[in-house]
Protein backbone atom coordinates (compact mmCIF):
# COMPACT_ATOMS: atom_id res chain seq x y z
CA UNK A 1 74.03 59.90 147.76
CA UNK A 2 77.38 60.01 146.39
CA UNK A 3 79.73 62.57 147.55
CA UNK A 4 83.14 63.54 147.33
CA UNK A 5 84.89 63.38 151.14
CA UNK A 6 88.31 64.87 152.73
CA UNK A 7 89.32 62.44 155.54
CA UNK A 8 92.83 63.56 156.26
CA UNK A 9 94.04 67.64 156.86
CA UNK A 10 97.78 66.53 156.77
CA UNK A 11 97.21 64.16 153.55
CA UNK A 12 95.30 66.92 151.38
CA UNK A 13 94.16 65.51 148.35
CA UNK A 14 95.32 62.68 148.91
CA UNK A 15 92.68 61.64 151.36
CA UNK A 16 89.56 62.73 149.20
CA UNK A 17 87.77 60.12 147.41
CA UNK A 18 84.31 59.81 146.41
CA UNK A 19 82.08 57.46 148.67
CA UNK A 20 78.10 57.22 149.28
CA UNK A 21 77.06 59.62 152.14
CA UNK A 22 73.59 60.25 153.77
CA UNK A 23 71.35 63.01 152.23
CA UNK A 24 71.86 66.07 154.35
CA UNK A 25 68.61 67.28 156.74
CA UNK A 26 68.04 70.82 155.70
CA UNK A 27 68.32 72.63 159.55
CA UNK A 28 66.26 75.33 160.10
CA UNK A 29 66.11 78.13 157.16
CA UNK A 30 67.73 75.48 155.51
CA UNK A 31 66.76 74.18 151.91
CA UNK A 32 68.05 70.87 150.27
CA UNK A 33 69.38 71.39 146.90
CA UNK A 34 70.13 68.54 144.56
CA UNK A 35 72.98 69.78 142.94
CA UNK A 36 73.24 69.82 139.20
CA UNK A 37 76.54 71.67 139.13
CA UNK A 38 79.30 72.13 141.56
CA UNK A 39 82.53 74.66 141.30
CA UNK A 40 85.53 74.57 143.45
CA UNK A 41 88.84 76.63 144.85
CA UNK A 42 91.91 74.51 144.32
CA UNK A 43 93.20 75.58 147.41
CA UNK A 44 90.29 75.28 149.56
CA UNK A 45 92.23 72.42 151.23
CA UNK A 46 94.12 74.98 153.00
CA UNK A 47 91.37 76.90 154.42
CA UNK A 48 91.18 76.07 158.15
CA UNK A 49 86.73 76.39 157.71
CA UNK A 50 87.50 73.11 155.22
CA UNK A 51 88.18 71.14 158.70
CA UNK A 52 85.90 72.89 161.28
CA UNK A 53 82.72 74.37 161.91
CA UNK A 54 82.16 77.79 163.53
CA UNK A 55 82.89 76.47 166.88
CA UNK A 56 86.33 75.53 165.60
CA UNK A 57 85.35 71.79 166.19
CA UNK A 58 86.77 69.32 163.95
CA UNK A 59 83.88 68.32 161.34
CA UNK A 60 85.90 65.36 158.82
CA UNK A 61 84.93 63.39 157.01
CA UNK A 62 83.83 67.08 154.87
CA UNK A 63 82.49 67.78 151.89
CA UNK A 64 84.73 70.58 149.95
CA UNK A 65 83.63 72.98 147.24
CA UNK A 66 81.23 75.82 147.86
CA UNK A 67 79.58 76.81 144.80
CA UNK A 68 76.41 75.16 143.07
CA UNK A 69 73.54 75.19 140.75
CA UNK A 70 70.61 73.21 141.24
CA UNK A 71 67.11 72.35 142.13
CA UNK A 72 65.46 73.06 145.77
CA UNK A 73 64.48 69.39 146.55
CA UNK A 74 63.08 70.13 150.27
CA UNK A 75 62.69 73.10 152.94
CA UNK A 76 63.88 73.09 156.50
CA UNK A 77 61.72 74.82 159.18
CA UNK A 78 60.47 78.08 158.96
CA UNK A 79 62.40 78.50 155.21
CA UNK A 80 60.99 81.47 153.13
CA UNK A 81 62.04 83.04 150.26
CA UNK A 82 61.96 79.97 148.06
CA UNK A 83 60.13 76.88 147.13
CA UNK A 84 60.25 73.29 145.71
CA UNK A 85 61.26 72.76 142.52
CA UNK A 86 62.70 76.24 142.06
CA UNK A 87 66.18 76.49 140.08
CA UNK A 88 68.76 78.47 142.28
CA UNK A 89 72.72 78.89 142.38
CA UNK A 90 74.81 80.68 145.30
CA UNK A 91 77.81 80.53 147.62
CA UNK A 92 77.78 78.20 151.02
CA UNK A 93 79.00 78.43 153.97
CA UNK A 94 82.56 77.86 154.84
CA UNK A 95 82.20 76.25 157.72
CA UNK A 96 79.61 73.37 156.50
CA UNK A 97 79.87 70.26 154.00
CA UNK A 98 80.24 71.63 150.93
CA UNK A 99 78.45 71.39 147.11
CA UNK A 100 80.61 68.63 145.52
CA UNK A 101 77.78 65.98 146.31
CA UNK A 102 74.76 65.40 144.87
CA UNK A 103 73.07 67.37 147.36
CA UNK A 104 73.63 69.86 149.53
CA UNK A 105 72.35 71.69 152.85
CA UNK A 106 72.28 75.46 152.56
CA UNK A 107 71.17 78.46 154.34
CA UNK A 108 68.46 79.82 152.28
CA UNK A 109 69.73 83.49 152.54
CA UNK A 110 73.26 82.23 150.40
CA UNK A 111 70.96 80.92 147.21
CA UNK A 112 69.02 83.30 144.30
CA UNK A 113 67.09 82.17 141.56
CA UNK A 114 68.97 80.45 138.87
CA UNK A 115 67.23 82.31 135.51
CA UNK A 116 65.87 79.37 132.86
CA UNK A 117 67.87 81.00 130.37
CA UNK A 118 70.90 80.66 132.27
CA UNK A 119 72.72 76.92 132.40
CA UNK A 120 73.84 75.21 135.65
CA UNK A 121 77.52 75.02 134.35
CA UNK A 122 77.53 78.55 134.13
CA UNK A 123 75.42 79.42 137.02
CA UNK A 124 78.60 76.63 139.08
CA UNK A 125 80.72 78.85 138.00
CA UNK A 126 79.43 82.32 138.84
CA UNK A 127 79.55 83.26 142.80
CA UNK A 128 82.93 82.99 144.11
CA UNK A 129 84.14 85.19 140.87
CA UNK A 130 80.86 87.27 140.54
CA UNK A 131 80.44 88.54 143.98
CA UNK A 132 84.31 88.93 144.27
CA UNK A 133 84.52 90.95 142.24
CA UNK A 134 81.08 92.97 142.80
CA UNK A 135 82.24 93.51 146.31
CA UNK A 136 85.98 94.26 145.63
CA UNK A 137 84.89 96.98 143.16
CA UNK A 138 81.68 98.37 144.07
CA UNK A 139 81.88 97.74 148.14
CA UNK A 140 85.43 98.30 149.07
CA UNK A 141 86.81 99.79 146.37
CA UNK A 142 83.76 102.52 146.15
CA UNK A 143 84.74 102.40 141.87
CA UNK A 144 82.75 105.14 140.39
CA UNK A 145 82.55 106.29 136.71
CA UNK A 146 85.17 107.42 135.27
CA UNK A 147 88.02 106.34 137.44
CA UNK A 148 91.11 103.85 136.47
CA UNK A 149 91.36 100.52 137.63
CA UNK A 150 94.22 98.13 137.66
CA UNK A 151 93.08 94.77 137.31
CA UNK A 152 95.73 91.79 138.20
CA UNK A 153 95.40 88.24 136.48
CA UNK A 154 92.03 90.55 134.10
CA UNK A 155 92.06 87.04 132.08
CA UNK A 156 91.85 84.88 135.02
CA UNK A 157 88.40 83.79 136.69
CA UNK A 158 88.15 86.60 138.91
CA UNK A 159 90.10 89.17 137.53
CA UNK A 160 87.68 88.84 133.87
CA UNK A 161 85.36 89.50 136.04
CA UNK A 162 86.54 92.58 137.52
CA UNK A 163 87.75 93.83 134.44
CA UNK A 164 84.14 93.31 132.19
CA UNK A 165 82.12 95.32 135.89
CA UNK A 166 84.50 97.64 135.90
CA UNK A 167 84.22 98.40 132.33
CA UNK A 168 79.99 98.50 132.39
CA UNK A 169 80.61 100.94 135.44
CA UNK A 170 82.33 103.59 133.50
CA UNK A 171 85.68 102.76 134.86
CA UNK A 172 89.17 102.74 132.79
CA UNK A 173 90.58 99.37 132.97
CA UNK A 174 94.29 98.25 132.87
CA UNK A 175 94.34 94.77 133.32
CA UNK A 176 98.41 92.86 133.65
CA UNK A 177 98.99 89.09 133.60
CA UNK A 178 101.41 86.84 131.50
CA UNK A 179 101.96 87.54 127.88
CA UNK A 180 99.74 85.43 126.17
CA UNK A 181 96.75 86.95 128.78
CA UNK A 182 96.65 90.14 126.80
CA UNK A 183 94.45 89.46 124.45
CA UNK A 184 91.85 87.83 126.53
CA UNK A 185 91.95 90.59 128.85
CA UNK A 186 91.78 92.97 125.84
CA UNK A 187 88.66 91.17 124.78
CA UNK A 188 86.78 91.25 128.48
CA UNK A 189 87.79 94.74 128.68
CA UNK A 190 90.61 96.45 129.26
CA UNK A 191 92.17 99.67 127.65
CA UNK A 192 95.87 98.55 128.28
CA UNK A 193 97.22 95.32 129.29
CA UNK A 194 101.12 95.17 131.49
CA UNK A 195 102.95 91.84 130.97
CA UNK A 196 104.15 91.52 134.49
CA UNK A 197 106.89 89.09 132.82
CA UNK A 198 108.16 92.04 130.70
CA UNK A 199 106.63 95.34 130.85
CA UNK A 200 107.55 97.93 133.82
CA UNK A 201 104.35 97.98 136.36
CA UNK A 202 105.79 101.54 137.84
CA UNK A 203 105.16 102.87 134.16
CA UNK A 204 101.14 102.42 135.15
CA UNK A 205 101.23 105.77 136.49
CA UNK A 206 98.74 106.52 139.19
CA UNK A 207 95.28 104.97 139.42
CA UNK A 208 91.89 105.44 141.78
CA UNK A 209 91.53 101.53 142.56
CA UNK A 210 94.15 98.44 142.46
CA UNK A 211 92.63 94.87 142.41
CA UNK A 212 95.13 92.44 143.73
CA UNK A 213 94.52 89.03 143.43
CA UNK A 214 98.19 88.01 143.56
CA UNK A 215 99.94 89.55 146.78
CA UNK A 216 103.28 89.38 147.51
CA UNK A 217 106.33 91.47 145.44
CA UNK A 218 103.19 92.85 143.28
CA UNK A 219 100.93 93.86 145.83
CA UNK A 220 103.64 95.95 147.62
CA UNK A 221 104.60 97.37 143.91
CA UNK A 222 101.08 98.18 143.64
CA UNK A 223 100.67 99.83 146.49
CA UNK A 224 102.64 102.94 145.26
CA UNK A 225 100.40 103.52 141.87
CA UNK A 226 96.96 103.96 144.11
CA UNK A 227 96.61 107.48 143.74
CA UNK A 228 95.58 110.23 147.16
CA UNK A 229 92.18 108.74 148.56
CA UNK A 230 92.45 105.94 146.16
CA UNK A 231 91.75 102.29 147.24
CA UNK A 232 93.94 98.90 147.06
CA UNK A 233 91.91 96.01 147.23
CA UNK A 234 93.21 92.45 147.74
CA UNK A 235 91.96 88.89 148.60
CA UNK A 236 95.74 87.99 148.62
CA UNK A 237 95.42 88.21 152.24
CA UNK A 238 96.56 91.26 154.74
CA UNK A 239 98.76 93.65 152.33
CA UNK A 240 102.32 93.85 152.99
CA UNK A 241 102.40 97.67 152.05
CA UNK A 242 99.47 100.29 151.94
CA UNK A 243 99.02 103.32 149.82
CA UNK A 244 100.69 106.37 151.27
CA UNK A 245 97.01 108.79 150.49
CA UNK A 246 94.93 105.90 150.45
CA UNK A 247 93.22 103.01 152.02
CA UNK A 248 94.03 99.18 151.83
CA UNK A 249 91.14 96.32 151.78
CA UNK A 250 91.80 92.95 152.15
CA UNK A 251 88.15 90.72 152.54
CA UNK A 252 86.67 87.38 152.26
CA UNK A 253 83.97 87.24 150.01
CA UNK A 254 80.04 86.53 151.33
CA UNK A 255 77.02 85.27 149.92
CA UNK A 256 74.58 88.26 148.57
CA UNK A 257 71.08 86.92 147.25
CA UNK A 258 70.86 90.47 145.32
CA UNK A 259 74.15 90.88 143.89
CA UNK A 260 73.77 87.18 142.64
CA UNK A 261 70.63 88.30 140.91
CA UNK A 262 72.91 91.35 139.61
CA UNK A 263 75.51 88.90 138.15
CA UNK A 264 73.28 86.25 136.80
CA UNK A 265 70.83 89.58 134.74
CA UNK A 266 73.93 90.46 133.32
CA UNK A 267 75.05 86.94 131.92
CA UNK A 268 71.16 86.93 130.60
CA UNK A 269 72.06 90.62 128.65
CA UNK A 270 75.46 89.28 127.48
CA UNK A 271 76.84 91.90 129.69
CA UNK A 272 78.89 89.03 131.69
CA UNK A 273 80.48 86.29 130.56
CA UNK A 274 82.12 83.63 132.46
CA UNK A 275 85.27 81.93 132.17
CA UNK A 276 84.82 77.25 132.21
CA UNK A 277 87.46 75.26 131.45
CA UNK A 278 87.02 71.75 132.13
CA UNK A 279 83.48 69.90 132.76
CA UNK A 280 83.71 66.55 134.53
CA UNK A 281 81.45 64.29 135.82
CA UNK A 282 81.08 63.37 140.15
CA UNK A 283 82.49 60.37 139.02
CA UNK A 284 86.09 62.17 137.80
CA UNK A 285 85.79 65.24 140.33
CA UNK A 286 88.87 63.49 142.33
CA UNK A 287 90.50 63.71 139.12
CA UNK A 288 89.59 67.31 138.48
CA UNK A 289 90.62 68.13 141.82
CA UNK A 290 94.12 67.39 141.33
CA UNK A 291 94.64 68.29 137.34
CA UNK A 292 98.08 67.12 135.93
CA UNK A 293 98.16 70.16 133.61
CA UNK A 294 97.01 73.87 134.50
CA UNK A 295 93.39 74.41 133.06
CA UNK A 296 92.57 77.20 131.69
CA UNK A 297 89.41 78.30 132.94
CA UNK A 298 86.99 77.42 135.99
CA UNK A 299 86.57 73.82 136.57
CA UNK A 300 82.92 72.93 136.88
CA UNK A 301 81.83 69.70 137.89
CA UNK A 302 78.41 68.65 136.46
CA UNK A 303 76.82 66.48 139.31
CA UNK A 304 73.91 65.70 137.28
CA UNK A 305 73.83 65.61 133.19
């Protein structure tokens, strides 16, 4: 099969390229997904799990990216829960070759059924922002109607996300980001929008729940608008400052066959609506890996036309 492989930790990018592989042997619980659709972090590269398995043993050559849509092609031993032929889309391990190949090895319990209705592109581009945001809001950050929510980077791919659940769940949503984000985030959602370039984040006022996804000078800031028994939640890594009345989350997100059924209803309803950019072929996903211009958008790369 072809695949795309990272030879080199201290090279990056620069040592992926896109070579024939072997098809992967679905293990045990396993299924064997030829992959119609692939998504991507940009800065997966980073991630010590892109380089080892659980043991911590080094595993290059590796496959990156971790997100997929596609067909189950074959079961590993004692797999149940799904079946031949059956369209599915999830979130793979870490610590395993990853989804930018034309198949891929998963544990069952990371895949749901991919509706009919719903395409692979957009079912790619779905579980790293979907359930990051269902678990930020609804797991850590215990949102419940009615409460505010301050949404960083509300147009980006996660943050749209936060901002459109939040919204359905009854929440009030300020979302912040650069100047010409407002409107997007406007139209996914929020009440207000704060240009962090030129608007005052202090004049927020307090709120029950912060969603960081930037860290740093504006997590700390943050910190200070969660309101007594209020929540700031970050994937930024561990915060720098915590609320003074509050609590402070910083997680990883997981694979959740039921939320992923939650997200991929409410792209059915038009409830949810996801955020692509560019589409490229396996042949360009090198290419698409290292972008000479910012995309807006998630990058999906479509394995299979």
């Amino acid at each position: 099969m072809k695949a795309v492989v990272v030879t080199d930790q201290t090279a990056g990018t620069a040592g992926m390229t896109l070579t024939e592989r072997p098809e992967p042997e679905p293990a045990g619980n396993d299924v064997l997904v030829e992959v119609h659709a692939s998504g991507f972090t940009p800065g997966e590269l980073e991630w010590p799990s892109s380089w080892t398995d659980r043991l911590d043993r080094d595993r290059t050559p590796s496959v990156p990216g971790h997100e997929l849509a596609g067909v189950v092609s074959a079961l590993g031993y004692g797999t149940t829960g799904l079946s031949v032929g059956q369209r599915v889309f999830g979130l793979t391990d870490w610590t395993r070759d990853g989804t930018l190949a034309q198949y891929a090895a998963v544990e069952a319990r990371n895949l749901a059924p991919l509706p009919g209705d719903v395409d692979f592109t957009v079912g790619a581009s779905l579980p790293i922002s979907g359930l990051t945001a269902w678990q930020g809001l609804f797991e850590h950050g215990r949102l419940l109607s009615g409460q505010s929510v301050l949404v960083h980077g509300a147009a980006g791919g996660v943050g749209s996300m936060v901002t459109q659940l939040a919204r359905e769940a009854g929440a009030y949503v300020i979302g912040t980001g650069r100047a010409a984000d407002r409107q997007t985030a406007l139209d996914f959602g929020a009440k207000e929008f704060v240009d962090l370039g030129n608007d005052a984040l202090e004049d927020v006022g307090g709120v029950d729940l912060v969603f960081d996804v930037i860290g740093g000078d504006i997590g700390t800031r943050s910190a200070r608008l969660v309101r007594a028994g209020g929540t700031l939640v970050t994937i930024a890594g561990p915060p720098e400052a915590r609320p003074a009345e509050g609590l402070a989350v910083d997680f990883v997100v997981v694979s959740d066959r039921t939320q992923l059924g939650e997200i991929a209803q409410r792209v059915r309803d038009g409830r949810l609506r996801t955020v692509i950019g560019n589409v490229a072929p396996l042949d360009d996903a090198v290419a698409a890996f290292n972008p000479t211009e910012r995309a807006k958008g998630k990058t999906i790369i479509q394995v299979r036309p």
